[in-house]
C-alpha atoms as a PDB file:
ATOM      1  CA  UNK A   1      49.870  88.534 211.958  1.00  0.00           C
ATOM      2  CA  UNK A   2      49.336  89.607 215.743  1.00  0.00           C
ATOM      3  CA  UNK A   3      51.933  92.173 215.576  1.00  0.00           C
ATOM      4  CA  UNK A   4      50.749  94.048 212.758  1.00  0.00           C
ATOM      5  CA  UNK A   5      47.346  96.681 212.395  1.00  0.00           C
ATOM      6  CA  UNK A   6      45.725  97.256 209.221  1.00  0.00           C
ATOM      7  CA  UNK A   7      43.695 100.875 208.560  1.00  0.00           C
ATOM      8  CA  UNK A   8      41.631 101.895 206.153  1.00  0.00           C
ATOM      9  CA  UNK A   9      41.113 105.539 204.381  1.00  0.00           C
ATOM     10  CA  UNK A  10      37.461 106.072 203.030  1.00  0.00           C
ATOM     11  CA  UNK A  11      38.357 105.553 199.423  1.00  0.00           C
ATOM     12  CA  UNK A  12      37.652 101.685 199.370  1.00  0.00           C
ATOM     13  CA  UNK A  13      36.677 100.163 202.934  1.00  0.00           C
ATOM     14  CA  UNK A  14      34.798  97.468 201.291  1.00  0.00           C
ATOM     15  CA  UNK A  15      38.197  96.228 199.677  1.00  0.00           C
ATOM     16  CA  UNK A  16      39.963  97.050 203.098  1.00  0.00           C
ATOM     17  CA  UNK A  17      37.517  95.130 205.025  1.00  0.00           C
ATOM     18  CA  UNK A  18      37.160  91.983 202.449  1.00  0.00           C
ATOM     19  CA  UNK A  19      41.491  92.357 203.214  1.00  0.00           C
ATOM     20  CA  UNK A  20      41.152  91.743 206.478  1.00  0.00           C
ATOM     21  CA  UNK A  21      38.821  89.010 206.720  1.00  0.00           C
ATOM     22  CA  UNK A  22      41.333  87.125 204.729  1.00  0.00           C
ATOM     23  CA  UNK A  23      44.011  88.148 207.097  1.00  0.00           C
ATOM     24  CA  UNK A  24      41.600  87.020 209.905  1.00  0.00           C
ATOM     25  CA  UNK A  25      42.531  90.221 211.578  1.00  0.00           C
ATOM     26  CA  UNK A  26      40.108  93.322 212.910  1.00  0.00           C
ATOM     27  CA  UNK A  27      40.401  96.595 210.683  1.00  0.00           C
ATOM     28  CA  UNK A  28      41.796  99.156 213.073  1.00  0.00           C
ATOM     29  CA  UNK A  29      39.422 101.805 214.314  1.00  0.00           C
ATOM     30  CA  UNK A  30      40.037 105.473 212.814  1.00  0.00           C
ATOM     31  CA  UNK A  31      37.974 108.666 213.022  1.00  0.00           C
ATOM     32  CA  UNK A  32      37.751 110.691 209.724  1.00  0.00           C
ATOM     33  CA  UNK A  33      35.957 113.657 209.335  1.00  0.00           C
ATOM     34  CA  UNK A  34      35.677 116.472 207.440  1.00  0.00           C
ATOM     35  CA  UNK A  35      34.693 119.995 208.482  1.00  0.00           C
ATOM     36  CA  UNK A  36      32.370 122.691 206.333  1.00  0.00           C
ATOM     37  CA  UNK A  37      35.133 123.627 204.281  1.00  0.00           C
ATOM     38  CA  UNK A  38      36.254 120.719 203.116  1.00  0.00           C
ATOM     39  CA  UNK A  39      39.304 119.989 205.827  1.00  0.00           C
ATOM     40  CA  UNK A  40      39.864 116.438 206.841  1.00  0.00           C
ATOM     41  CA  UNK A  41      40.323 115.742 210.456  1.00  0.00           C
ATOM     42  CA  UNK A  42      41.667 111.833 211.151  1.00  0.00           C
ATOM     43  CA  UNK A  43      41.981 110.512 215.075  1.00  0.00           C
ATOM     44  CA  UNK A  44      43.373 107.343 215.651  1.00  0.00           C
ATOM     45  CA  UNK A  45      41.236 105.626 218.019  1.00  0.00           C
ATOM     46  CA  UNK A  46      43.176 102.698 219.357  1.00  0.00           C
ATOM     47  CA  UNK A  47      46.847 102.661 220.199  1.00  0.00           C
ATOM     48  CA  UNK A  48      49.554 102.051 217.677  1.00  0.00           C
ATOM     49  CA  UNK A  49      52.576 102.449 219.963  1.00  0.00           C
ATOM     50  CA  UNK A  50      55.211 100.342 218.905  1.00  0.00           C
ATOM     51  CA  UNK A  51      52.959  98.458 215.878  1.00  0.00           C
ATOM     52  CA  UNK A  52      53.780  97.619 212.128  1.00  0.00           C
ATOM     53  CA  UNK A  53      51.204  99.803 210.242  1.00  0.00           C
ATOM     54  CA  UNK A  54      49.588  98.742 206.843  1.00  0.00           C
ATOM     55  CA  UNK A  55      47.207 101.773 205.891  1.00  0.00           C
ATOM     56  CA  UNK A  56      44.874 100.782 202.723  1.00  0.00           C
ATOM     57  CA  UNK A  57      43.772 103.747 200.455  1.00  0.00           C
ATOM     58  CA  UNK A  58      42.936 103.790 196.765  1.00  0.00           C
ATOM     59  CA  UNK A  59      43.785 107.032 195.335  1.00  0.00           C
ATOM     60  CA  UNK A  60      40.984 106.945 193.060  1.00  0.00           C
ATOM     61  CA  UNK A  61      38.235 109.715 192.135  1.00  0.00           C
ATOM     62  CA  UNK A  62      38.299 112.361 193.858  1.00  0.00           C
ATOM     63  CA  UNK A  63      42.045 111.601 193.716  1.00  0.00           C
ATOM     64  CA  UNK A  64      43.162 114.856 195.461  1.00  0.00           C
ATOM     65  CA  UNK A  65      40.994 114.252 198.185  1.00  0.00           C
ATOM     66  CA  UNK A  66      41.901 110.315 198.667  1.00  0.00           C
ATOM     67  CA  UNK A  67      45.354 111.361 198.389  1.00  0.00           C
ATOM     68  CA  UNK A  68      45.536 113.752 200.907  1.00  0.00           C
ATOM     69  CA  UNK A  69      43.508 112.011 203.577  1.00  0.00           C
ATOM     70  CA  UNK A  70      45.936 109.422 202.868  1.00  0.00           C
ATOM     71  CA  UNK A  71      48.372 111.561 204.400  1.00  0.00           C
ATOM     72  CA  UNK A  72      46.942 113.091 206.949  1.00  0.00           C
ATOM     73  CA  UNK A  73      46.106 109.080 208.105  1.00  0.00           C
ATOM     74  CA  UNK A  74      50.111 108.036 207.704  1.00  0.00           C
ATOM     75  CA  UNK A  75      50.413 111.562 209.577  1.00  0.00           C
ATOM     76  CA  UNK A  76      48.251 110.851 212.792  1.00  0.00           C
ATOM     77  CA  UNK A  77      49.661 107.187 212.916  1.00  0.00           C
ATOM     78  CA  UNK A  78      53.628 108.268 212.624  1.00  0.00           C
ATOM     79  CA  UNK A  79      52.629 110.910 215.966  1.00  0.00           C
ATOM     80  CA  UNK A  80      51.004 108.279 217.174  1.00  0.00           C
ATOM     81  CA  UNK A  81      54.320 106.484 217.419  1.00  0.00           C
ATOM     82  CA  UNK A  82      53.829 103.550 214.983  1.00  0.00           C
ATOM     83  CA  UNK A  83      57.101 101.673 214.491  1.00  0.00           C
ATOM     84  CA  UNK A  84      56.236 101.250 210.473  1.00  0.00           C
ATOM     85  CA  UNK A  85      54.396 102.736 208.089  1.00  0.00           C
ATOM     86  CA  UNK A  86      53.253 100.796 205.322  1.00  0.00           C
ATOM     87  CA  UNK A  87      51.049 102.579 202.327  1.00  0.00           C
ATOM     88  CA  UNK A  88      48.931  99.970 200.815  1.00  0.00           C
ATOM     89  CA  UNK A  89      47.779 101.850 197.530  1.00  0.00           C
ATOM     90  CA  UNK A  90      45.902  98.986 195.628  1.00  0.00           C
ATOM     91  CA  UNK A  91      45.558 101.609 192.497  1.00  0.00           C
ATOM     92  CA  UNK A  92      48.238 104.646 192.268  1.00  0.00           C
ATOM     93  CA  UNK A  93      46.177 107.618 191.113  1.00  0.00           C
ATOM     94  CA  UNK A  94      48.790 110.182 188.510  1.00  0.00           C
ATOM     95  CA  UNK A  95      50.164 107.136 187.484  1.00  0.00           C
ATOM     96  CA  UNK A  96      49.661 108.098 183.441  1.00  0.00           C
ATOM     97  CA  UNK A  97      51.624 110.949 184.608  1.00  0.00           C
ATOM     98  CA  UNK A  98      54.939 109.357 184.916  1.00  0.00           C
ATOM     99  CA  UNK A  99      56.810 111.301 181.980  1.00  0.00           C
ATOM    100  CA  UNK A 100      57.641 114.766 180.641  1.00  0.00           C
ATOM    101  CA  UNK A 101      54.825 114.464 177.802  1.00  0.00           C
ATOM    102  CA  UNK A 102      55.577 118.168 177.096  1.00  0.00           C
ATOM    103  CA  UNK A 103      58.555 121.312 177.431  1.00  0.00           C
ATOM    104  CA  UNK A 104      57.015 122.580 180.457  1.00  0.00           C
ATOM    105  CA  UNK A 105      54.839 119.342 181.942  1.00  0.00           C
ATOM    106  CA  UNK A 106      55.335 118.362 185.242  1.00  0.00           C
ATOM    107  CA  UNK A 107      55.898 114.200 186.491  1.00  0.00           C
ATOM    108  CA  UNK A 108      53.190 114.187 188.824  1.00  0.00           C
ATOM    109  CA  UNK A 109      53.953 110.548 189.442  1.00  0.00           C
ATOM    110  CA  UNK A 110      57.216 111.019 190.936  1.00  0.00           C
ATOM    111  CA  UNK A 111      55.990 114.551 192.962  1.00  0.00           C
ATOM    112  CA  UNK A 112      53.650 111.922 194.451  1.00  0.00           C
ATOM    113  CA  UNK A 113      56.086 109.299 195.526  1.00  0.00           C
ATOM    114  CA  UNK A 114      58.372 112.288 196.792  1.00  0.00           C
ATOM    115  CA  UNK A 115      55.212 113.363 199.062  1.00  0.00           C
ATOM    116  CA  UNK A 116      54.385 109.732 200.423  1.00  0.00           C
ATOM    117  CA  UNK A 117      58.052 109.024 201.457  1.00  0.00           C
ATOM    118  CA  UNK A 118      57.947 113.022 203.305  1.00  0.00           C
ATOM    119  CA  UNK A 119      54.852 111.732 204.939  1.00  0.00           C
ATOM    120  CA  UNK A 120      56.786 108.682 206.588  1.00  0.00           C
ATOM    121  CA  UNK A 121      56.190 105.578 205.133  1.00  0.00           C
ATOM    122  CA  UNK A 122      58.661 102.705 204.756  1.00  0.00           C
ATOM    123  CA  UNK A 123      56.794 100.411 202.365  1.00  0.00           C
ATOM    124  CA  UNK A 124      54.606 100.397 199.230  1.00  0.00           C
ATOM    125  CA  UNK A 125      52.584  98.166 198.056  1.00  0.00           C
ATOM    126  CA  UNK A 126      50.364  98.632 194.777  1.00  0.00           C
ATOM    127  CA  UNK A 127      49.114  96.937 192.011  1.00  0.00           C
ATOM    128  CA  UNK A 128      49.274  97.325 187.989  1.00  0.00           C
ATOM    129  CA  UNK A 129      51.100 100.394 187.941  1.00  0.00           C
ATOM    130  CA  UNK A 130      50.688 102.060 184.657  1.00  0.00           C
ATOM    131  CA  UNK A 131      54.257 103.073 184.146  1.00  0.00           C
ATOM    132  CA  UNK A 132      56.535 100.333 185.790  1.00  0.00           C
ATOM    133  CA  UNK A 133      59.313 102.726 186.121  1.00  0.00           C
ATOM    134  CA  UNK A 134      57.192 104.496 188.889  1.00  0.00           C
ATOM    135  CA  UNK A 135      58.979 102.264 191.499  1.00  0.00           C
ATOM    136  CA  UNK A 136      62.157 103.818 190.742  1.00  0.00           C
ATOM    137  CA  UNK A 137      60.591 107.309 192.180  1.00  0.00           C
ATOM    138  CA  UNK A 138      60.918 105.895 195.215  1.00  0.00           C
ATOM    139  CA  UNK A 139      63.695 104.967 197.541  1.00  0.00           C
ATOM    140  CA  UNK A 140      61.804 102.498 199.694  1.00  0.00           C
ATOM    141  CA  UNK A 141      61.128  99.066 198.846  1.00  0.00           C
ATOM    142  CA  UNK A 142      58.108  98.763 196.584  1.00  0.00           C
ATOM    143  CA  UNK A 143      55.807  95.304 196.298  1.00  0.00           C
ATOM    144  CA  UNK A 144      54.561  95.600 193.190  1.00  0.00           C
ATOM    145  CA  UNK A 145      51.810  93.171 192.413  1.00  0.00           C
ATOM    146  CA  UNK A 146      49.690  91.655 189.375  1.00  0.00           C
ATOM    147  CA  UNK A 147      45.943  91.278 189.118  1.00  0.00           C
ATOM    148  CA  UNK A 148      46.993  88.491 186.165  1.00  0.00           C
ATOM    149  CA  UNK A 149      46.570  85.345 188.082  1.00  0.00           C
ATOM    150  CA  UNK A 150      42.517  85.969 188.935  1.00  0.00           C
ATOM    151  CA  UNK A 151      42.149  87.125 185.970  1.00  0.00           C
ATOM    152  CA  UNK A 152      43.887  83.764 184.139  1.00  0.00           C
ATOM    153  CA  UNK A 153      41.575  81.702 186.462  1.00  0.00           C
ATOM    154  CA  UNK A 154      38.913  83.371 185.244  1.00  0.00           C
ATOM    155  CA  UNK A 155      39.046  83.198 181.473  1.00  0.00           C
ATOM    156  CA  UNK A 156      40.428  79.747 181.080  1.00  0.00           C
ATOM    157  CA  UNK A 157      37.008  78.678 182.846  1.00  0.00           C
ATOM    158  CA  UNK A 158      35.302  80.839 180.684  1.00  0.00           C
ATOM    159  CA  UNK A 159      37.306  80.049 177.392  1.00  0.00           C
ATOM    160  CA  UNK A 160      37.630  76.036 178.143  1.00  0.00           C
ATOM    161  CA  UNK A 161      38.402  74.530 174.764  1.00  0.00           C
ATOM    162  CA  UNK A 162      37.461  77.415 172.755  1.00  0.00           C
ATOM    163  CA  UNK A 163      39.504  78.892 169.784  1.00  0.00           C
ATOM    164  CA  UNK A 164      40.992  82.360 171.068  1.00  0.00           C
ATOM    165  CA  UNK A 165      44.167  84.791 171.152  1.00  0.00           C
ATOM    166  CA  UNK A 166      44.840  87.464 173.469  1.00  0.00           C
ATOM    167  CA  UNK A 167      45.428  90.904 172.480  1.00  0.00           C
ATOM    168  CA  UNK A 168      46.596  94.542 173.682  1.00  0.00           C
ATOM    169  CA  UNK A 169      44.328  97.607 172.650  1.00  0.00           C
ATOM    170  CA  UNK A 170      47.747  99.654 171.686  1.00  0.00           C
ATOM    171  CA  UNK A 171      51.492  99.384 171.270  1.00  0.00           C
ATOM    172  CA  UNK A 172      52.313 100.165 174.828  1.00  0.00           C
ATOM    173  CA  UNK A 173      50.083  97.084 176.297  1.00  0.00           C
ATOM    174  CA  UNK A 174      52.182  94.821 174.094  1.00  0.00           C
ATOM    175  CA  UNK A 175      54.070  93.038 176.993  1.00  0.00           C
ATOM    176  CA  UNK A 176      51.602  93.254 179.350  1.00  0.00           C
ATOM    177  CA  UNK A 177      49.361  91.353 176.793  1.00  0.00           C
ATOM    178  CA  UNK A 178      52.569  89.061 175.994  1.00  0.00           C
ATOM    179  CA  UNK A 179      52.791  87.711 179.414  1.00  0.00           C
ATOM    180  CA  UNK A 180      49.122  87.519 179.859  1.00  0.00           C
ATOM    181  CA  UNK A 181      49.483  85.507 176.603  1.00  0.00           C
ATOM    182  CA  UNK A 182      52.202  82.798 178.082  1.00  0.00           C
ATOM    183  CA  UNK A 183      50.725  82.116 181.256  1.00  0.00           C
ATOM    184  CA  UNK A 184      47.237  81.589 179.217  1.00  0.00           C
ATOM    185  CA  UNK A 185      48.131  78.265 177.332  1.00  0.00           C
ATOM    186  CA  UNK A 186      50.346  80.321 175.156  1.00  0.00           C
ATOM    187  CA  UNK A 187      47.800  81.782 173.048  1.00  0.00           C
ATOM    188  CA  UNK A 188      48.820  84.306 170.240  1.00  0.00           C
ATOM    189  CA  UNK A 189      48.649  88.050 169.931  1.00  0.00           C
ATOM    190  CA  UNK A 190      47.033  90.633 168.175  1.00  0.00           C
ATOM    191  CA  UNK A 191      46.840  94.053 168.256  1.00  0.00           C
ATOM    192  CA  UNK A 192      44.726  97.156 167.314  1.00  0.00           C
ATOM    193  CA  UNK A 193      46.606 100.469 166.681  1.00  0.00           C
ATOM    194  CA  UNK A 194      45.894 102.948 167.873  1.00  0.00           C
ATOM    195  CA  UNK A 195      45.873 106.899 167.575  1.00  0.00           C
ATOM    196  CA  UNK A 196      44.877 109.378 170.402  1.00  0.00           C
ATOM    197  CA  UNK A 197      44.466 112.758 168.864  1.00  0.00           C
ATOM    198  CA  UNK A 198      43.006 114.434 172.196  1.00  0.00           C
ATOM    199  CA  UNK A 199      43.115 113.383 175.736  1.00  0.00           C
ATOM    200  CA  UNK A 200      40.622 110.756 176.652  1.00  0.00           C
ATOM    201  CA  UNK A 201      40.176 110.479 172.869  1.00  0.00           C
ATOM    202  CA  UNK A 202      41.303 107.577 170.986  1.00  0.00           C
ATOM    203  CA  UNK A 203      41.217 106.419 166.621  1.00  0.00           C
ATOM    204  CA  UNK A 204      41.749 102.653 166.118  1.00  0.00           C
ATOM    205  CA  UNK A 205      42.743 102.250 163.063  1.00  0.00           C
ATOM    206  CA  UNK A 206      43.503  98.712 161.910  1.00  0.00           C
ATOM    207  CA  UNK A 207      44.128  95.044 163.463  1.00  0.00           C
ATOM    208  CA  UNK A 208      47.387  93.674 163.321  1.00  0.00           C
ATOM    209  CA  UNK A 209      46.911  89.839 163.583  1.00  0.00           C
ATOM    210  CA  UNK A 210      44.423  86.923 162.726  1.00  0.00           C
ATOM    211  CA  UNK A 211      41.247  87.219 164.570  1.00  0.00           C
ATOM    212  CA  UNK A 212      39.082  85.611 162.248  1.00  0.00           C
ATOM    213  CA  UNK A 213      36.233  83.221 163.967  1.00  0.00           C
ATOM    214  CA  UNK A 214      38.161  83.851 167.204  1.00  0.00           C
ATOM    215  CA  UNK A 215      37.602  85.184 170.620  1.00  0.00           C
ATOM    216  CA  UNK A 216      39.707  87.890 171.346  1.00  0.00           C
ATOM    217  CA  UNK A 217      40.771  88.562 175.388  1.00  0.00           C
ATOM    218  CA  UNK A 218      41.522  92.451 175.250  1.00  0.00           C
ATOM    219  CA  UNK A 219      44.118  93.309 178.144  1.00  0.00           C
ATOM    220  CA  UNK A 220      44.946  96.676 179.551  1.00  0.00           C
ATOM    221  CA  UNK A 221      45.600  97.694 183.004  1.00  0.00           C
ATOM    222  CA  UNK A 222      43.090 100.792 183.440  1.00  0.00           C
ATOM    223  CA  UNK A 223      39.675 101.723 181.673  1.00  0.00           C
ATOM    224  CA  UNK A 224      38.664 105.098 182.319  1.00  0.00           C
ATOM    225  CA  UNK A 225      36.257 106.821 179.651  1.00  0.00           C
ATOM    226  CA  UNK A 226      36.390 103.016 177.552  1.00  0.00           C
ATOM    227  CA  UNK A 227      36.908 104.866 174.382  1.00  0.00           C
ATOM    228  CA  UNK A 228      39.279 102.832 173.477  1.00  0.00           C
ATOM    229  CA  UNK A 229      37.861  99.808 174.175  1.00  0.00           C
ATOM    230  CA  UNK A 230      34.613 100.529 172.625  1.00  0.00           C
ATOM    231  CA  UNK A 231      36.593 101.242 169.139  1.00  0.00           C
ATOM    232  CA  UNK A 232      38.917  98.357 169.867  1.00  0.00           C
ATOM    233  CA  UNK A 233      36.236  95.714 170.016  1.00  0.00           C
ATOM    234  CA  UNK A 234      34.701  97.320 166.946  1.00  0.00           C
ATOM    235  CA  UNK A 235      37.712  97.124 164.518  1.00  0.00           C
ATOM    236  CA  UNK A 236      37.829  93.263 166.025  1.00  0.00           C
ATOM    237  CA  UNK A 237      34.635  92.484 165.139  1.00  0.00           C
ATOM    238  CA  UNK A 238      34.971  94.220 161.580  1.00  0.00           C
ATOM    239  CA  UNK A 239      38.052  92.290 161.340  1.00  0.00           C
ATOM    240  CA  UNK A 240      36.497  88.791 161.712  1.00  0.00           C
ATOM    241  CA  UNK A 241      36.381  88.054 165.065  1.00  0.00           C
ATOM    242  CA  UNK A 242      33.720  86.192 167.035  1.00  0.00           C
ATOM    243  CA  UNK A 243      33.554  87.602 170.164  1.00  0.00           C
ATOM    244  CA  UNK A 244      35.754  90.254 171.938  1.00  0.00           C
ATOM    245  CA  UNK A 245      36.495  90.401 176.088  1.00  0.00           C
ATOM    246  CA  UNK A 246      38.300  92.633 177.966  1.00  0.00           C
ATOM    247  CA  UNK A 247      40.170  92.755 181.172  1.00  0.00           C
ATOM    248  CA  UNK A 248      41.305  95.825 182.752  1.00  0.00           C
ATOM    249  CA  UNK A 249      42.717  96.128 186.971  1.00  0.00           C
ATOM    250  CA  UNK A 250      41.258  99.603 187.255  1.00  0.00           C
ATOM    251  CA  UNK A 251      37.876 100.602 186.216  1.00  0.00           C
ATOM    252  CA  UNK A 252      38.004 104.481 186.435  1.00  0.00           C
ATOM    253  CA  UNK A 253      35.226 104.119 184.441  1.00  0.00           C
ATOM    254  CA  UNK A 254      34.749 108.059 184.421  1.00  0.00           C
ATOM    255  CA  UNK A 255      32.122 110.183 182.904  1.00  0.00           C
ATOM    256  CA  UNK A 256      29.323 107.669 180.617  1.00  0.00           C
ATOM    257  CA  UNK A 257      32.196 104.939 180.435  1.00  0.00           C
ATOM    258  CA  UNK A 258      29.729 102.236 181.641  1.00  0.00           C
ATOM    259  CA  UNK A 259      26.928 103.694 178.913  1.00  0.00           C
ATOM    260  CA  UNK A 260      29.912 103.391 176.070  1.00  0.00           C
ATOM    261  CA  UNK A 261      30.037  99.554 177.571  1.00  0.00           C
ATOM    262  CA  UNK A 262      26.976  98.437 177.228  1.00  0.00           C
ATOM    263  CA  UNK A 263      26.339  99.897 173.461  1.00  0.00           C
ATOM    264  CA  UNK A 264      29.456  98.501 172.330  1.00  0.00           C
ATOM    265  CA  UNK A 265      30.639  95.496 170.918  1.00  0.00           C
ATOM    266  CA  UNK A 266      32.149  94.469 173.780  1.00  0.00           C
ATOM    267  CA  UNK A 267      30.659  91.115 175.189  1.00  0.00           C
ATOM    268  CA  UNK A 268      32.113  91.688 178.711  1.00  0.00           C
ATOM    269  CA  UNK A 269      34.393  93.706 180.731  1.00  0.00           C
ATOM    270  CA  UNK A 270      36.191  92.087 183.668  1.00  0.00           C
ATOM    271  CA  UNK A 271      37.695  94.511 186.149  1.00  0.00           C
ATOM    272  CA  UNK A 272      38.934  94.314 190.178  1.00  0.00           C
ATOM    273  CA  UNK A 273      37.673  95.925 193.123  1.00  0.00           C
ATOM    274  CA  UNK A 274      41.172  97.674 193.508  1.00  0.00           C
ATOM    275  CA  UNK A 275      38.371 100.726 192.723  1.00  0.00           C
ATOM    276  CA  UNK A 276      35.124 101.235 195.111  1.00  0.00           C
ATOM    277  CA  UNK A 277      32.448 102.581 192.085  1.00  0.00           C
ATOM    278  CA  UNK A 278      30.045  99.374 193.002  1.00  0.00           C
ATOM    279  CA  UNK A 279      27.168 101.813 192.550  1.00  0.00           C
ATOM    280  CA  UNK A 280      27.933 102.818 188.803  1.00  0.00           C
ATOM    281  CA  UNK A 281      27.809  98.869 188.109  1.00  0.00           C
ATOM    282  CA  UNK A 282      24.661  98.764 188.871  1.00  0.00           C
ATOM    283  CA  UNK A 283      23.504  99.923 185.551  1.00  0.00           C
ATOM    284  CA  UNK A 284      26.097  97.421 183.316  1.00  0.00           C
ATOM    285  CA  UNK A 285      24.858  93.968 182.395  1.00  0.00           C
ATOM    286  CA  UNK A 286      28.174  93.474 180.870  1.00  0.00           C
ATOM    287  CA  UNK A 287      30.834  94.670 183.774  1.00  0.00           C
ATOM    288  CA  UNK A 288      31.925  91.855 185.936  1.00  0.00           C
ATOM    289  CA  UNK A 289      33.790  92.632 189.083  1.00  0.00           C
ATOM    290  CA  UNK A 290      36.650  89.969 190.197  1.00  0.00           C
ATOM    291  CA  UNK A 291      38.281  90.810 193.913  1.00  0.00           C
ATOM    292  CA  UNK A 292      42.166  91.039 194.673  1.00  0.00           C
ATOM    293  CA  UNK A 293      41.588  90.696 198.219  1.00  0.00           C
ATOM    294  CA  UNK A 294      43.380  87.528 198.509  1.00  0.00           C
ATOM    295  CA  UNK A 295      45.799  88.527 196.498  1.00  0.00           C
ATOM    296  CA  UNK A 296      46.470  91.224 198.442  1.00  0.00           C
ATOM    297  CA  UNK A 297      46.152  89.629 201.781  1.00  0.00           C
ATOM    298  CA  UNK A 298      48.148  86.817 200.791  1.00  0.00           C
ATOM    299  CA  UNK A 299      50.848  89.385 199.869  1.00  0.00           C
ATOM    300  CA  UNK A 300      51.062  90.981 203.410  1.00  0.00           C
ATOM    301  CA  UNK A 301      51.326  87.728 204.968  1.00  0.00           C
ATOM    302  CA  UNK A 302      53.988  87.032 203.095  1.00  0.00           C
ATOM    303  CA  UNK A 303      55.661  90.476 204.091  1.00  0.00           C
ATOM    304  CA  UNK A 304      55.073  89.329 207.610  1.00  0.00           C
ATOM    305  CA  UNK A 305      56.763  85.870 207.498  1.00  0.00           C
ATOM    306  CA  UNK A 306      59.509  87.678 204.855  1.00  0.00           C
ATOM    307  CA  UNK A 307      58.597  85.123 202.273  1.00  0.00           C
ATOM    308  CA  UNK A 308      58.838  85.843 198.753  1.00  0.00           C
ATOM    309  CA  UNK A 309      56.233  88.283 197.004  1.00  0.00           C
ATOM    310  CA  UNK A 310      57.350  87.231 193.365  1.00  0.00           C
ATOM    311  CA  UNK A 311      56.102  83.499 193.704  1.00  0.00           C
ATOM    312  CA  UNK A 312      52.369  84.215 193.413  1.00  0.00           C
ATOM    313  CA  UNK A 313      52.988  85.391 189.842  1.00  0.00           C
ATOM    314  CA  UNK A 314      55.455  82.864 188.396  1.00  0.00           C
END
């Protein structure tokens, strides 16, 4: 790991930090700044000449902003003459937006994968992309990784000989929840469907599955205003079950998402730290935060060495 630098945008240092502690490496020194009109100004304050880059941003809320430090960062290190350019993006903001959903809509997801490879990266890594056709946008290698393994951990501790199945809040989630499902003792599946009438607006209308006197594990890969969760849990409960969870990588967790938490049914929400919005937490008995860092770390280091990425998830 000597001959590689890791840098951090201002969109998650906590994560990037936690990162390198694992890596047992120093996070590399960067100026950011941003004048009175809202221009960002990045320095790069030790040398890179020569050096495999990893640069760590979240392109979470304010996306645009996040984003476009991001590459102004890859910017100043590429001038700086950094041999590689690795984009560490542990959650891929437009990722919902990875389709013509409309005649005249644009695929913001692949305009952004177009801009990152302009800006000169040669790598991506991310986690729990929406859409996983979004690797295809680009045409460098991609490491796509899985927050499924801490999560697993986590709720066969928590579920240890307890009666439950494992369940998707929609359609979509189906395999996601499937191999959730597998890797969990093999549990069985259920599922609420859904209708979304609106934008950030969602209509559960029935359970499909036994749930009766069980504890349901509700998987999804982002929660942003928790509508759907909060409605989710509540046709569970109506339909018999004892208890409802949910796990989710990304807590957007926008607007009074953590409010619509804590009066729902809802006995607990699990999410990662692949999103820095520690201080909205503060207010949620029920929100439990789990770190990828090691994962994460672990998956650089096996970048390094040119081991295999797809082993942590088997």
């Amino acid at each position: 790991m000597k001959n590689i630098k890791v840098f951090s945008g201002t969109s998650n240092i906590k994560l990037s930090k936690a990162i390198c502690k694992k890596l047992k490496i120093n996070l590399g020194s960067l100026k950011i700044k941003r004048f009175s009109d809202g221009e960002i100004f990045v320095e790069v304050d030790e040398s890179v000449r020569g050096s495999n880059v990893y640069v760590i941003q979240s392109t979470s809320s304010p996306v645009n902003e996040n984003l476009m430090e991001l590459f102004i960062v890859i910017d100043a290190l590429r001038r700086a003459s950094a041999n590689e350019i690795t984009a560490v993006i542990p959650y891929f903001g437009y990722s919902r937006q990875d389709r013509k959903v409309a005649d005249r809509s644009p695929i913001t997801a692949r305009l952004v994968s177009d801009l990152l490879i302009k800006s000169g990266i040669k790598k991506v890594i991310t986690m729990d992309l929406h859409a996983g056709q979004i690797q295809g946008f680009f045409d460098i290698p991609v490491d796509h990784l899985y927050a499924r393994p801490i999560a697993i951990d986590y709720f066969k501790k928590k579920f240890k000989n307890k009666n439950f199945v494992v369940g998707s809040p929609d359609a979509g989630g189906m395999e996601r929840a499937r191999v959730f499902a597998k890797q969990l003792n093999d549990s069985n599946l259920v599922m609420t469907d859904k209708r979304r009438p609106a934008p950030n607006s969602a209509e559960v209308t029935n359970v499909i599955g036994d749930v009766v006197n069980k504890n349901v594990i509700l998987i999804d890969d982002i929660i942003d205003t928790g509508g759907t969760a909060v409605k989710s849990a509540a046709a569970l409960i109506e339909s018999g079950a004892k208890t409802v969870s949910m796990f989710c990588t990304h807590g957007v967790l926008s607007g009074d998402a953590v409010k619509n938490i804590e009066n729902s049914y809802v006995d607990e929400l699990i999410i990662t730290d692949t999103i820095n919005n520690q201080e909205k937490l503060k207010k949620s008995k029920k929100i439990k935060v789990l770190t990828v860092s090691n994962l994460i770390a672990e998956a650089m280091r096996r970048i390094v060495r040119n081991k295999s990425i797809s082993q942590l998830f088997s």
